[in-house]
C-alpha atoms as a PDB file:
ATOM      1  CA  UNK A   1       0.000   0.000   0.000  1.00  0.00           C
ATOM      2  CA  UNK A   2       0.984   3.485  -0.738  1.00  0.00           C
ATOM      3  CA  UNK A   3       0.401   5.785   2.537  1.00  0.00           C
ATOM      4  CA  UNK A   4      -0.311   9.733   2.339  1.00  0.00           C
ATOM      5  CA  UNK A   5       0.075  11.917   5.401  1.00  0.00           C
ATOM      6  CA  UNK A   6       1.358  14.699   7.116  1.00  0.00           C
ATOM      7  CA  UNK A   7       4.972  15.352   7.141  1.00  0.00           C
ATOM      8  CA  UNK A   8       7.715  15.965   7.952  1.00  0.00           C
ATOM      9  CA  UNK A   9       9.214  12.394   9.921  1.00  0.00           C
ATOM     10  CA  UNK A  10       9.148  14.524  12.979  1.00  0.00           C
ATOM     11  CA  UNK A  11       4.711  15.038  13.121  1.00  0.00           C
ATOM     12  CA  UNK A  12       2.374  12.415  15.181  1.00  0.00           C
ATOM     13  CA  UNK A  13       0.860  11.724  12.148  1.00  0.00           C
ATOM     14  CA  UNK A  14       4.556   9.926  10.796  1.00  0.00           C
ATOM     15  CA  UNK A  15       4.817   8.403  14.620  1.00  0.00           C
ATOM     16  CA  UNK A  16       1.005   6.899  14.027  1.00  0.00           C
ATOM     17  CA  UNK A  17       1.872   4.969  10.998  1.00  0.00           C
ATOM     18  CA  UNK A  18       4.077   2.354  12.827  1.00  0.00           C
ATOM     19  CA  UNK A  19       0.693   1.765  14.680  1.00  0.00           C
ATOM     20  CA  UNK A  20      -1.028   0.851  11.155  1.00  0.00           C
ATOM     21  CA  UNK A  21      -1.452  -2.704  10.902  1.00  0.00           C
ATOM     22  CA  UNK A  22      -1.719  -3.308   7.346  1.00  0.00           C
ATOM     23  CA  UNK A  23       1.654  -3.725   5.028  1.00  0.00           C
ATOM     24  CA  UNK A  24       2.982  -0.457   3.772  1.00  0.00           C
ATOM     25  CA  UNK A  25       5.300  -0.269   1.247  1.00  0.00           C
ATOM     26  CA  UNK A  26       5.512   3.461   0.304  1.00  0.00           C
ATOM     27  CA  UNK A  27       4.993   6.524   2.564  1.00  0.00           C
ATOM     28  CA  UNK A  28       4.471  10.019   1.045  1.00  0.00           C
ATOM     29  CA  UNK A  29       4.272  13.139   2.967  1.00  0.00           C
ATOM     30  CA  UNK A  30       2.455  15.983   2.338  1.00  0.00           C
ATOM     31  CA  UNK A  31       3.373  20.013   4.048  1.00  0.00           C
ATOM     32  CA  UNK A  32      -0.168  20.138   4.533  1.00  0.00           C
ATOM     33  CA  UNK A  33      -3.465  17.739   5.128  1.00  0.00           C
ATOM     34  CA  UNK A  34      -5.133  20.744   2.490  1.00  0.00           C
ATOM     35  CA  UNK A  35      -2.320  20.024  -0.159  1.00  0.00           C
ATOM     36  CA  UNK A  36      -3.225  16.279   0.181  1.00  0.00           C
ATOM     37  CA  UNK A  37      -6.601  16.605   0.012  1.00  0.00           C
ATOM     38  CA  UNK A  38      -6.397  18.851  -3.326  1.00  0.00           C
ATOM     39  CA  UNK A  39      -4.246  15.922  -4.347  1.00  0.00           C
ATOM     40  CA  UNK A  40      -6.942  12.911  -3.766  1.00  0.00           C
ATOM     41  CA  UNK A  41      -7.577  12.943  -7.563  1.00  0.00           C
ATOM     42  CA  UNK A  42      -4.382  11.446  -7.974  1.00  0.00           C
ATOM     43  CA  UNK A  43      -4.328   8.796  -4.985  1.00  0.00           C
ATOM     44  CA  UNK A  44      -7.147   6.693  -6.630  1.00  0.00           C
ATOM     45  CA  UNK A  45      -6.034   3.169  -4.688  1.00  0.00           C
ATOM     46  CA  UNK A  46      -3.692   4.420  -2.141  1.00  0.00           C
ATOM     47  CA  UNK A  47      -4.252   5.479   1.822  1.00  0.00           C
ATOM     48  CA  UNK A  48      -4.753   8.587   3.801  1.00  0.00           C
ATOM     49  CA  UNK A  49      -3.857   8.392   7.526  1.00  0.00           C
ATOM     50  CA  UNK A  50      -5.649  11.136   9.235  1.00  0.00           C
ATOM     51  CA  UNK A  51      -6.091  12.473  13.068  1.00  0.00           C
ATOM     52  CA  UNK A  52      -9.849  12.792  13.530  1.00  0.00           C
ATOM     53  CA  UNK A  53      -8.195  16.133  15.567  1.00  0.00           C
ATOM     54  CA  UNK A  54      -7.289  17.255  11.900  1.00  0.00           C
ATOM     55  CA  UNK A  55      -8.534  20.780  11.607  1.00  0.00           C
ATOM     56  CA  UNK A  56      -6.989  22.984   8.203  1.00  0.00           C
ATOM     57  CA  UNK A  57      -4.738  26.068   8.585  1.00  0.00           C
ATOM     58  CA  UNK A  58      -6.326  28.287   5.865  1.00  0.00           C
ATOM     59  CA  UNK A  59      -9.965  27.224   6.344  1.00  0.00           C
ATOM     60  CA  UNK A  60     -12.917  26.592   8.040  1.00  0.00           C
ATOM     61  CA  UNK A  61     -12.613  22.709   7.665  1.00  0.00           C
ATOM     62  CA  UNK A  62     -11.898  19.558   9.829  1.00  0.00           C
ATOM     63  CA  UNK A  63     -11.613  15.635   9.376  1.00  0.00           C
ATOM     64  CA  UNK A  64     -15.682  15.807   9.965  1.00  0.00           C
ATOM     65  CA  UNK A  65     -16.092  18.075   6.887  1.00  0.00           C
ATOM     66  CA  UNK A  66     -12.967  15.862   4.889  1.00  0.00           C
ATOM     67  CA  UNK A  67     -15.087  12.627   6.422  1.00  0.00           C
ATOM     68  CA  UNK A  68     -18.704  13.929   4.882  1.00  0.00           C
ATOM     69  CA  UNK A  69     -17.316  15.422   1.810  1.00  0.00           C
ATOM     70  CA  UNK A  70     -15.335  12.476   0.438  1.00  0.00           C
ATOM     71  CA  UNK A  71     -17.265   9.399   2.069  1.00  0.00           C
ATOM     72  CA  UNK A  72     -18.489   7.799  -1.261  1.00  0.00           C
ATOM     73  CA  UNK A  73     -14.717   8.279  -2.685  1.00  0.00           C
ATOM     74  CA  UNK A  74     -13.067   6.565   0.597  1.00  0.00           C
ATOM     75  CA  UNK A  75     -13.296   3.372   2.814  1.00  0.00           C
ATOM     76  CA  UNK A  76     -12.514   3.513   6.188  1.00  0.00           C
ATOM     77  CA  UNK A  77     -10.069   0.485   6.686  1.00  0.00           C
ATOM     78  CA  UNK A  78      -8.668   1.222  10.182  1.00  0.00           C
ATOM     79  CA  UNK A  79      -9.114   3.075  13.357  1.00  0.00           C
ATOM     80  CA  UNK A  80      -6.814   3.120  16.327  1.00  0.00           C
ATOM     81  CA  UNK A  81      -5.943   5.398  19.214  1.00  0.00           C
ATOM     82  CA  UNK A  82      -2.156   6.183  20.275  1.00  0.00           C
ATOM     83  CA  UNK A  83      -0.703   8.484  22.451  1.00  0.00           C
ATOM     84  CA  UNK A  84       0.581  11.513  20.347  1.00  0.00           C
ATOM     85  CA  UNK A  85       4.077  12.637  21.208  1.00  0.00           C
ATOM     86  CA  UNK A  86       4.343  15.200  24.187  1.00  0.00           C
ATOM     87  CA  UNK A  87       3.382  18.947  23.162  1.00  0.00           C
ATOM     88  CA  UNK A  88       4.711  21.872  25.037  1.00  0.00           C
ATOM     89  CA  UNK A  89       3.506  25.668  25.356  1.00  0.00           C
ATOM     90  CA  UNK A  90       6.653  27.721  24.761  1.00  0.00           C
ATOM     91  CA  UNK A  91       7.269  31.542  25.213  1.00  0.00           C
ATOM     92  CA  UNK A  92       9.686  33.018  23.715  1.00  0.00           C
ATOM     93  CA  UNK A  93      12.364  35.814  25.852  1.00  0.00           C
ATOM     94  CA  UNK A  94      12.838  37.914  24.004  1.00  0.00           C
ATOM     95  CA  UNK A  95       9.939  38.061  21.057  1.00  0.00           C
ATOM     96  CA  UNK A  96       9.500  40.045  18.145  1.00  0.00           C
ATOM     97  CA  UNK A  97       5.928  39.339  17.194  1.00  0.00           C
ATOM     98  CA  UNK A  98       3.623  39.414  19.969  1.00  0.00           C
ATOM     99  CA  UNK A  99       1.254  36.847  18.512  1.00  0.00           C
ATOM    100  CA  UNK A 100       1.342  33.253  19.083  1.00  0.00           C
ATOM    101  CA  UNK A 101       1.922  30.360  16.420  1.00  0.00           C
ATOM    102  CA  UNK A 102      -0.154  26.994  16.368  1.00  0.00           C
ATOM    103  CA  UNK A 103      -1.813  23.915  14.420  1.00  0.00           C
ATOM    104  CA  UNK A 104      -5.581  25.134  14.334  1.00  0.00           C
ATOM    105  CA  UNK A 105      -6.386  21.544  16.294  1.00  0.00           C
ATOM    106  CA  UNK A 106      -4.695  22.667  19.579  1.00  0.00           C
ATOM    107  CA  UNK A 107      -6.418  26.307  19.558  1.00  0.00           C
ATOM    108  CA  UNK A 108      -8.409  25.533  22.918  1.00  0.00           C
ATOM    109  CA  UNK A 109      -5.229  24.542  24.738  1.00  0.00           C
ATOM    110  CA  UNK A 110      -3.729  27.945  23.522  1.00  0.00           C
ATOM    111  CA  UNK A 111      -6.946  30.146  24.201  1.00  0.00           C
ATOM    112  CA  UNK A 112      -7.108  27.953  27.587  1.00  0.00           C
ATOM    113  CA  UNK A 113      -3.425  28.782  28.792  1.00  0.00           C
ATOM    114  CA  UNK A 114      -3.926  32.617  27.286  1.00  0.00           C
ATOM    115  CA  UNK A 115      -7.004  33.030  28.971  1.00  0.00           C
ATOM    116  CA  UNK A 116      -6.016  31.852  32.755  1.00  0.00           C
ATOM    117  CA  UNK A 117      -3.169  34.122  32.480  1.00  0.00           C
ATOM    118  CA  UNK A 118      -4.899  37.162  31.041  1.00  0.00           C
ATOM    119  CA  UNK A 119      -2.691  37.946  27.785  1.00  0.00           C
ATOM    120  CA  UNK A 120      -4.421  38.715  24.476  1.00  0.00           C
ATOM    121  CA  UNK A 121      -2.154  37.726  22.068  1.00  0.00           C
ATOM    122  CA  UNK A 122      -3.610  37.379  18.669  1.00  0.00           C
ATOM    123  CA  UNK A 123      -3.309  33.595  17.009  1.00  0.00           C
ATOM    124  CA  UNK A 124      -1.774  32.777  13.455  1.00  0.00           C
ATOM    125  CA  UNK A 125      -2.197  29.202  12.156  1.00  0.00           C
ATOM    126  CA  UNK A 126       0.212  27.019  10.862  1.00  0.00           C
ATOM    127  CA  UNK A 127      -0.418  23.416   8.780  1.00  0.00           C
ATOM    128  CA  UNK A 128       1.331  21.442  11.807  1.00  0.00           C
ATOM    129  CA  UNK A 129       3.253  21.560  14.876  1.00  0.00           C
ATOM    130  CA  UNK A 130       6.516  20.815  12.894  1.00  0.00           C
ATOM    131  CA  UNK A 131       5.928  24.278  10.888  1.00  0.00           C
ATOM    132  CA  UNK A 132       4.394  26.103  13.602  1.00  0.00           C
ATOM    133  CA  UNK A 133       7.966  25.719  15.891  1.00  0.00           C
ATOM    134  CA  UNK A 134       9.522  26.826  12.527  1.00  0.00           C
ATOM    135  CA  UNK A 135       7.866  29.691  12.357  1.00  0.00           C
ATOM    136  CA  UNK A 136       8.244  30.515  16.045  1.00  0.00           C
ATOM    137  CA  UNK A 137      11.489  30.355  15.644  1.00  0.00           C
ATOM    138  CA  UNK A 138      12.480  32.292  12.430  1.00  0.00           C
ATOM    139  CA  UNK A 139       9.765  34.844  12.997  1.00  0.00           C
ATOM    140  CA  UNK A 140      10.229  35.571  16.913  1.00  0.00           C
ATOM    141  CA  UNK A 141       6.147  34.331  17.806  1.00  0.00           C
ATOM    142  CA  UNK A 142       6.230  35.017  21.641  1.00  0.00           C
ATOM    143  CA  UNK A 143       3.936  31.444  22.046  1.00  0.00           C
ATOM    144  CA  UNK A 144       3.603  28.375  20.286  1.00  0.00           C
ATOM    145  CA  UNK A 145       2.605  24.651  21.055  1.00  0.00           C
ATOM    146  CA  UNK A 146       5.007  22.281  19.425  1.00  0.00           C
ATOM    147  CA  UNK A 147       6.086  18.720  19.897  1.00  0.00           C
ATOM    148  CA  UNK A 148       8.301  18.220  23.278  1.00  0.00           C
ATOM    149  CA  UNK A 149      10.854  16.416  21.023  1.00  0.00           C
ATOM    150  CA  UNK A 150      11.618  19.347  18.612  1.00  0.00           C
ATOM    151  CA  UNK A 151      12.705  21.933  21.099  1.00  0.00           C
ATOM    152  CA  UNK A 152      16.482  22.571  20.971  1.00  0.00           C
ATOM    153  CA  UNK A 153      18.517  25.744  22.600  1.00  0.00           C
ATOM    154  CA  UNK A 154      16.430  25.363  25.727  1.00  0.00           C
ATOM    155  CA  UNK A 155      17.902  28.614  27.413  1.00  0.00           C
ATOM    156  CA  UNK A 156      16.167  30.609  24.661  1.00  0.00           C
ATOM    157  CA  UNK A 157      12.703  28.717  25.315  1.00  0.00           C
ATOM    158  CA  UNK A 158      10.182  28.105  28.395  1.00  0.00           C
ATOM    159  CA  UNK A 159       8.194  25.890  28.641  1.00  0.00           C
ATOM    160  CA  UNK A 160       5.013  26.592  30.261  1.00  0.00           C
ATOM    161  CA  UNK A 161       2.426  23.869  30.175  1.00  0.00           C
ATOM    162  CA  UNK A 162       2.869  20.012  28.902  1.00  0.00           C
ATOM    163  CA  UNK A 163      -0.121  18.343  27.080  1.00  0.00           C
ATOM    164  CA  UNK A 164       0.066  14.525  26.614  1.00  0.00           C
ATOM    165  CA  UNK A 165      -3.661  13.731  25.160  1.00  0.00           C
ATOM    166  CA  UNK A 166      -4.387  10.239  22.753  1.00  0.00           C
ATOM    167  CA  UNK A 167      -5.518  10.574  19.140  1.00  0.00           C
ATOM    168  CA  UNK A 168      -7.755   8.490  17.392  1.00  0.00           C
ATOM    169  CA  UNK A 169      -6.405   7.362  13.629  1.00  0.00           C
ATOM    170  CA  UNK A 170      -8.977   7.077  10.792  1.00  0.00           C
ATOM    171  CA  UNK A 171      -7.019   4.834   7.675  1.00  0.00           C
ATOM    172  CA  UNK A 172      -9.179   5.671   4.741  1.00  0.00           C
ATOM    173  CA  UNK A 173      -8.490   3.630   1.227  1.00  0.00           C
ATOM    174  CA  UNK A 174      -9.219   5.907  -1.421  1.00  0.00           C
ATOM    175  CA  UNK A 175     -11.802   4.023  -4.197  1.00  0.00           C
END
């Protein structure tokens, strides 16, 4: 089988495919769940491994809508939960942009933690956690939620909550 989802090798949705237990004999990754899903003309026989958590960075639009949409082009095959890797709220000291930086499906951890502490920082949207730290970095965000894992030069970076939640899979063949 030929298996589309999210890249790069550092996102859950790379991590999740070890839990897939059909064969796979190809992976391709995708920037962005929306740049696959403009692709699904072309994956006519091949997989798509989404989050049900998937939400899209430049739209109104979730796995529910992707699930309704495409349901007589797609069979679900599998569905599993597993433990996503550990994600971290990070300031940064100093900033540049007082804004924070996240993927659109942890928005209510962000507006939770922004909300207790009383800050209104406004949110831009990135297509995953990998690109979101990216961005946080090269473009000074003051907050972001990224994988635990990523996080490198830790003197530069704090750490202010941990989130360690479980995801449920949805392996869809496309007809």
């Amino acid at each position: 089988m030929i298996l589309n989802t999210l890249g790069p090798t550092t996102t859950d949705c790379y991590h999740a495919i070890s839990y897939v237990k059909s064969k796979i004999d190809e992976i391709r990754l995708y920037s962005s769940f929306d740049r696959m899903i403009e692709n699904i003309d072309h994956l006519k026989g091949q997989y798509i491994l989404m989050p049900l958590a998937f939400e899209s960075s430049c739209r109104a639009y979730g796995w529910k809508d992707f699930n309704y949409e495409y349901y007589r082009r797609l069979n679900i095959v599998e569905l599993f939960h597993a433990p996503i890797k550990e994600m971290v709220l990070v300031e940064n000291k100093p900033y540049k942009m007082d804004k924070a930086i996240i993927q659109p499906a942890t928005q209510f951890l962000m507006l939770d933690y922004l909300s207790r502490r009383g800050i209104a920082s406004p949110i831009d949207f990135a297509p995953s956690k990998a690109k979101a730290k990216n961005q946080w970095e090269d473009k000074g965000y003051r907050f972001a939620i990224v994988s635990k894992d990523a996080l490198d030069d830790e003197d530069r970076k704090k750490i202010c909550e941990s989130y360690s939640p479980e995801m449920i899979w949805c392996l869809y063949e496309v007809k």
